[in-house]
C-alpha atoms as a PDB file:
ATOM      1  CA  UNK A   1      86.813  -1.445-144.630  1.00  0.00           C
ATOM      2  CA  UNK A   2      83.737  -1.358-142.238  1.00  0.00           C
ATOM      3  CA  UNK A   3      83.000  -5.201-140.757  1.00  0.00           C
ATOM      4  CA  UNK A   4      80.580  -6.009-138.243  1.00  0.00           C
ATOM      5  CA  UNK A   5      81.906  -5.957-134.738  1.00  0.00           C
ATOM      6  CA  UNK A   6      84.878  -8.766-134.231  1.00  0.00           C
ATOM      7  CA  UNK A   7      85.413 -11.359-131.909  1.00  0.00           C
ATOM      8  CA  UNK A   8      88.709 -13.398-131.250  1.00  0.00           C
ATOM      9  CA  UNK A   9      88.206 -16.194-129.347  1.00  0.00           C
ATOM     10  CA  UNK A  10      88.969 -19.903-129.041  1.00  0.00           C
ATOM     11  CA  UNK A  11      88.058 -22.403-130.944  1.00  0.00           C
ATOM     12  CA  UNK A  12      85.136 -24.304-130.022  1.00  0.00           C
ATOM     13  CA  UNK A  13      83.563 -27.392-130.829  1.00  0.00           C
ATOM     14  CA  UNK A  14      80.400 -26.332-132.616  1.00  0.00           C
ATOM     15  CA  UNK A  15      83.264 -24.349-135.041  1.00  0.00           C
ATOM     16  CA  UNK A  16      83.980 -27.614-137.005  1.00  0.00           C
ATOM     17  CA  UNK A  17      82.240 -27.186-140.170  1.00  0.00           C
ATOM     18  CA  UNK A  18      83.044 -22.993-140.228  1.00  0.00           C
ATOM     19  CA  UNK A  19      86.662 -23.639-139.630  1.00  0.00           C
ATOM     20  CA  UNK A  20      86.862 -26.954-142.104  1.00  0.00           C
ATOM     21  CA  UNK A  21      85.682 -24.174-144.693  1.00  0.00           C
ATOM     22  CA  UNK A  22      87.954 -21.706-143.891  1.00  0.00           C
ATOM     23  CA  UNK A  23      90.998 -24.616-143.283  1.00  0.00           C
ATOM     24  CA  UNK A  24      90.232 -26.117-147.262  1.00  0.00           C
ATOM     25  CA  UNK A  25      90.224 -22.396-148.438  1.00  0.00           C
ATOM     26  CA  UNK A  26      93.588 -21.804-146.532  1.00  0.00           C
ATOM     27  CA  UNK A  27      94.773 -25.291-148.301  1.00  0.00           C
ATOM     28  CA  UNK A  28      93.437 -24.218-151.419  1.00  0.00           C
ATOM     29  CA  UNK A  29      95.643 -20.825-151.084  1.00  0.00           C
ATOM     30  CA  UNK A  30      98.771 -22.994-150.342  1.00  0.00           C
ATOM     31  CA  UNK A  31      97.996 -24.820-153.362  1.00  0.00           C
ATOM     32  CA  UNK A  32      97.630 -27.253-151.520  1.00  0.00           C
ATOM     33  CA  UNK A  33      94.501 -30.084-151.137  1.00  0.00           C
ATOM     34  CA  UNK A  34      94.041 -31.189-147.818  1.00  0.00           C
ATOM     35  CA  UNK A  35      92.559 -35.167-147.384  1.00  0.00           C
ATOM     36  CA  UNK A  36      90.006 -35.936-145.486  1.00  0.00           C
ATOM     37  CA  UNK A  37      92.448 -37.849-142.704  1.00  0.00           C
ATOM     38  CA  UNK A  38      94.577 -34.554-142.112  1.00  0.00           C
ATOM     39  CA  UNK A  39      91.381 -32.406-141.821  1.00  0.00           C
ATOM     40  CA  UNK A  40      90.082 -35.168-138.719  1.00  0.00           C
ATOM     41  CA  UNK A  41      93.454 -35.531-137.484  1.00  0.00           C
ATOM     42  CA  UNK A  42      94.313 -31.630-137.304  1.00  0.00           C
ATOM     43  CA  UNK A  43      90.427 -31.127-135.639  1.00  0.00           C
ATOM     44  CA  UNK A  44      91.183 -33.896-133.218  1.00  0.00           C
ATOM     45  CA  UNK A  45      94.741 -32.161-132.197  1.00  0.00           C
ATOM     46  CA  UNK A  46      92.475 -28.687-131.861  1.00  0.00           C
ATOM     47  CA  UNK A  47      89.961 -30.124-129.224  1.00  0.00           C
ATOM     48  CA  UNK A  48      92.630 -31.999-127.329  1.00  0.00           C
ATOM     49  CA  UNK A  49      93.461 -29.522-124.607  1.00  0.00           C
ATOM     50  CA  UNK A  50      96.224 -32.139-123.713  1.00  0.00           C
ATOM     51  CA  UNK A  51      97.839 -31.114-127.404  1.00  0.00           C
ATOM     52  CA  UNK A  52     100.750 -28.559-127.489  1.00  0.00           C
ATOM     53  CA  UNK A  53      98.544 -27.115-130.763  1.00  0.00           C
ATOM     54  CA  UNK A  54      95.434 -24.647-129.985  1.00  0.00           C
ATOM     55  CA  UNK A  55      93.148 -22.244-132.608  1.00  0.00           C
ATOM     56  CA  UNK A  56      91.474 -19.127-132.362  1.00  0.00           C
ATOM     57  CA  UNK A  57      88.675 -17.919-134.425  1.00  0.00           C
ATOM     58  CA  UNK A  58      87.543 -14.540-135.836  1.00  0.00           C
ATOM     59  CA  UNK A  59      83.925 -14.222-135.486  1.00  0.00           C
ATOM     60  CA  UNK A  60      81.546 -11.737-137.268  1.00  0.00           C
ATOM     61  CA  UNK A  61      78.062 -11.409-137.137  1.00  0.00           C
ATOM     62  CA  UNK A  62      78.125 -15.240-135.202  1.00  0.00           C
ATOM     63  CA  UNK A  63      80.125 -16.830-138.140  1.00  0.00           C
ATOM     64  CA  UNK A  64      83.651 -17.624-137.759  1.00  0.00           C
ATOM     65  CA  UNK A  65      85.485 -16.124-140.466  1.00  0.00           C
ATOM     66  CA  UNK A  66      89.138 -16.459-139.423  1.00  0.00           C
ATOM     67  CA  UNK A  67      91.613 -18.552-137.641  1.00  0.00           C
ATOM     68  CA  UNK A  68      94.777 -18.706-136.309  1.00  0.00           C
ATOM     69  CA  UNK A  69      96.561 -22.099-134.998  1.00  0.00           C
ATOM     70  CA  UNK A  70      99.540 -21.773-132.532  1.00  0.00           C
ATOM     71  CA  UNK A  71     101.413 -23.985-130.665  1.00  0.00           C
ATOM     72  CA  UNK A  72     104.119 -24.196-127.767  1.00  0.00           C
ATOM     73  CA  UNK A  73     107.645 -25.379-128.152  1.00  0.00           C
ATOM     74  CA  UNK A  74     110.589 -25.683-126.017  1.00  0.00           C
ATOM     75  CA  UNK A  75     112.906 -22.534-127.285  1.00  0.00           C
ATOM     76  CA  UNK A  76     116.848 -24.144-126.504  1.00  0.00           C
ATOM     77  CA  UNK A  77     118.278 -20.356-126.955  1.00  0.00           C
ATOM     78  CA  UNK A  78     116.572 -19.143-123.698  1.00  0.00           C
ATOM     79  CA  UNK A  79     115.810 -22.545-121.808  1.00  0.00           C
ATOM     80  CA  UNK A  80     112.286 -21.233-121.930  1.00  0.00           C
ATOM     81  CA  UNK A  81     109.104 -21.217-124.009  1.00  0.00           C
ATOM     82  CA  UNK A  82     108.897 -20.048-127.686  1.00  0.00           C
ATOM     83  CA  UNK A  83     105.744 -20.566-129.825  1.00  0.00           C
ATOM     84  CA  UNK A  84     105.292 -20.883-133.456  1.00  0.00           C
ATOM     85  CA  UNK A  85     101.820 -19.635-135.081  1.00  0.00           C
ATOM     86  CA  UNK A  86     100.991 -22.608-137.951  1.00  0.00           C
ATOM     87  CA  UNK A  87      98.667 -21.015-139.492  1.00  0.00           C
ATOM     88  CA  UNK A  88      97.006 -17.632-140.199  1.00  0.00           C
ATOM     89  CA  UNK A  89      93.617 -17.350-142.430  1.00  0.00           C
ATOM     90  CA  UNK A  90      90.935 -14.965-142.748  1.00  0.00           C
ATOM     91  CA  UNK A  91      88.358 -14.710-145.613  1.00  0.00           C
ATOM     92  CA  UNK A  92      89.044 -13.057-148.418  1.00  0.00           C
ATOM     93  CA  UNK A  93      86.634 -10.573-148.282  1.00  0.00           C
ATOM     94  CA  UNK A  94      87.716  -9.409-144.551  1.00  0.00           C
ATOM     95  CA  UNK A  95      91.529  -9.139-145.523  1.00  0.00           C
ATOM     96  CA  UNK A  96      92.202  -5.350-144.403  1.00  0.00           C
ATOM     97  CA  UNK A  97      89.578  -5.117-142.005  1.00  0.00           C
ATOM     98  CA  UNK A  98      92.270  -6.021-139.080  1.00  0.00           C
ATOM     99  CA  UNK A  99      90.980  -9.602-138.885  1.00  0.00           C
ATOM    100  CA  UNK A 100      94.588 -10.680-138.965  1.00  0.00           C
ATOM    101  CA  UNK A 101      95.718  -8.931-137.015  1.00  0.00           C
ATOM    102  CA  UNK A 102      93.342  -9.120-134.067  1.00  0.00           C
ATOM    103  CA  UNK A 103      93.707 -13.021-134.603  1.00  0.00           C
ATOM    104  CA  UNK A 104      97.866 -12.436-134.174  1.00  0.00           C
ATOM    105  CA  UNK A 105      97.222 -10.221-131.139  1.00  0.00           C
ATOM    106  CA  UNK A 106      94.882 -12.912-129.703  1.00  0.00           C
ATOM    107  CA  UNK A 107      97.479 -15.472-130.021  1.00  0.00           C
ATOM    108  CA  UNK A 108     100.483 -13.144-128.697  1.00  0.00           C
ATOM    109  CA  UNK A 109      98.311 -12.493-125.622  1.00  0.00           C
ATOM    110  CA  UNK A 110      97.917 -16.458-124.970  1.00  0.00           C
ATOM    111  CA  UNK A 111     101.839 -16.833-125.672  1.00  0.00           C
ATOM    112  CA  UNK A 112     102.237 -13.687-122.901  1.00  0.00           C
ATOM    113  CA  UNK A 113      99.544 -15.245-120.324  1.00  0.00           C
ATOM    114  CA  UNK A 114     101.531 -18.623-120.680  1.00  0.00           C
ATOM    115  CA  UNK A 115     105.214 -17.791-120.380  1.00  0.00           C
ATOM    116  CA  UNK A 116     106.084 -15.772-122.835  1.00  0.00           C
ATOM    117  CA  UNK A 117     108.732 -16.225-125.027  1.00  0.00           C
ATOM    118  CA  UNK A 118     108.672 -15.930-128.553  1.00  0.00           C
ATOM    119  CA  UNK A 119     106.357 -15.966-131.459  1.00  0.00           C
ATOM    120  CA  UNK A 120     107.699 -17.011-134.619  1.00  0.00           C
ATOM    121  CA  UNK A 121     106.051 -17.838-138.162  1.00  0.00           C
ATOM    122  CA  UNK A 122     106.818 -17.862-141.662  1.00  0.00           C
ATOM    123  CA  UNK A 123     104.455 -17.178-144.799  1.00  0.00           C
ATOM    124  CA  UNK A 124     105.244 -17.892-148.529  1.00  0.00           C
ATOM    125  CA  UNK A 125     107.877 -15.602-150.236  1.00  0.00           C
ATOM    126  CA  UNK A 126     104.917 -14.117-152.438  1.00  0.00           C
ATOM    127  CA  UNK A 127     102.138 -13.937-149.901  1.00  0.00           C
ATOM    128  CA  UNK A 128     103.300  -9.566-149.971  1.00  0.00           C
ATOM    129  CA  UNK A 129      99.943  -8.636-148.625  1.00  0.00           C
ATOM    130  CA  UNK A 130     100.487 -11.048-145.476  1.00  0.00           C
ATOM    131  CA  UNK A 131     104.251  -9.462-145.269  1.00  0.00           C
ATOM    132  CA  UNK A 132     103.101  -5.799-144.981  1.00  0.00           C
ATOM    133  CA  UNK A 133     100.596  -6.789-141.975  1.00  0.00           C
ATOM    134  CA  UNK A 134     103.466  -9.258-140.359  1.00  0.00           C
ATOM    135  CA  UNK A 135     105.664  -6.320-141.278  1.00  0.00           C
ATOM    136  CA  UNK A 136     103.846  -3.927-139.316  1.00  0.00           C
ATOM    137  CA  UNK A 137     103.495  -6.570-136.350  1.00  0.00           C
ATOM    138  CA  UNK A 138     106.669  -8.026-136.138  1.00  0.00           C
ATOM    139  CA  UNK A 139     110.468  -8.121-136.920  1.00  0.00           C
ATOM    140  CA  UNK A 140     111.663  -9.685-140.250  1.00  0.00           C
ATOM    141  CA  UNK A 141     114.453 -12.195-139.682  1.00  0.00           C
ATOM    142  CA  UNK A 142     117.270 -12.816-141.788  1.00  0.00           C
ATOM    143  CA  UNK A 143     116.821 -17.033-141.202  1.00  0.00           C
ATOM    144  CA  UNK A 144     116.453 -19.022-144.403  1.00  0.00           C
ATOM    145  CA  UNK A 145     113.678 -21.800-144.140  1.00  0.00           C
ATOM    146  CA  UNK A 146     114.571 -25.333-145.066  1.00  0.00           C
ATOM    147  CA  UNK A 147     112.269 -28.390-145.321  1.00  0.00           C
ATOM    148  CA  UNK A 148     112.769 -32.282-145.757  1.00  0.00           C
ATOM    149  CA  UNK A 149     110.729 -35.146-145.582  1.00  0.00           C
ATOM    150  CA  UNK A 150     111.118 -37.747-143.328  1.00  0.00           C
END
């Protein structure tokens, strides 16, 4: 697939109603619908540079048409940073254009220039198209994913 040339950068304040698009589609694909309240909240978190959570955007033709959110965490096995991408979406249309996967080399770059560490992330058990770029990228771990309300 031929795209326009493609742009990783951060997120930036004139990106709200681009990346609330792209962030309801990304919901949507979750089966999940996001409220207005966590949609304000998340964008608040994303232009706080005092939060530990930061985006970039893949922009084509001037229109963002990806993101990627990542944030920094404490990593107890090496007394050091680690870093845990939250989310991953590109448009539908631009999946296999290497959207992705400039967006994941964007945000392994930012882990790199700020400590290092490691990058973790997890995607849905079906999501196969996902797995063979993260496959490509990255080691698959053998850790079994748990969740519980609190």
């Amino acid at each position: 697939m031929t795209v326009s040339p493609l742009t990783i950068r951060p997120i930036a304040a004139a990106d709200r109603d681009e990346w609330q698009r792209l962030f309801l589609a990304y919901g949507a694909f979750y089966e999940t619908a996001f409220e207005t309240p966590v949609i304000d909240d998340v964008w608040a978190w994303l232009m706080d540079a005092r939060h530990p959570l930061t985006a970039f955007v893949a922009e084509i033709d001037g229109a963002v048409r990806g993101f990627a959110h990542v944030r920094e965490q404490p990593d107890t096995f090496t007394a050091g940073p680690g870093w845990f991408l939250d989310d991953l979406y590109v448009d539908e249309e631009l999946r296999g254009s290497g959207a992705g996967t400039a967006l994941l080399d964007a945000v392994a770059a930012h882990a790199t220039a700020h400590g290092g560490g490691t990058l973790r992330w997890i995607t849905a058990h079906d999501n196969d198209r996902a797995q063979r770029v993260y496959d490509r990228l990255a080691t698959r771990t053998s850790w079994v994913t748990y969740e519980k309300e609190c």
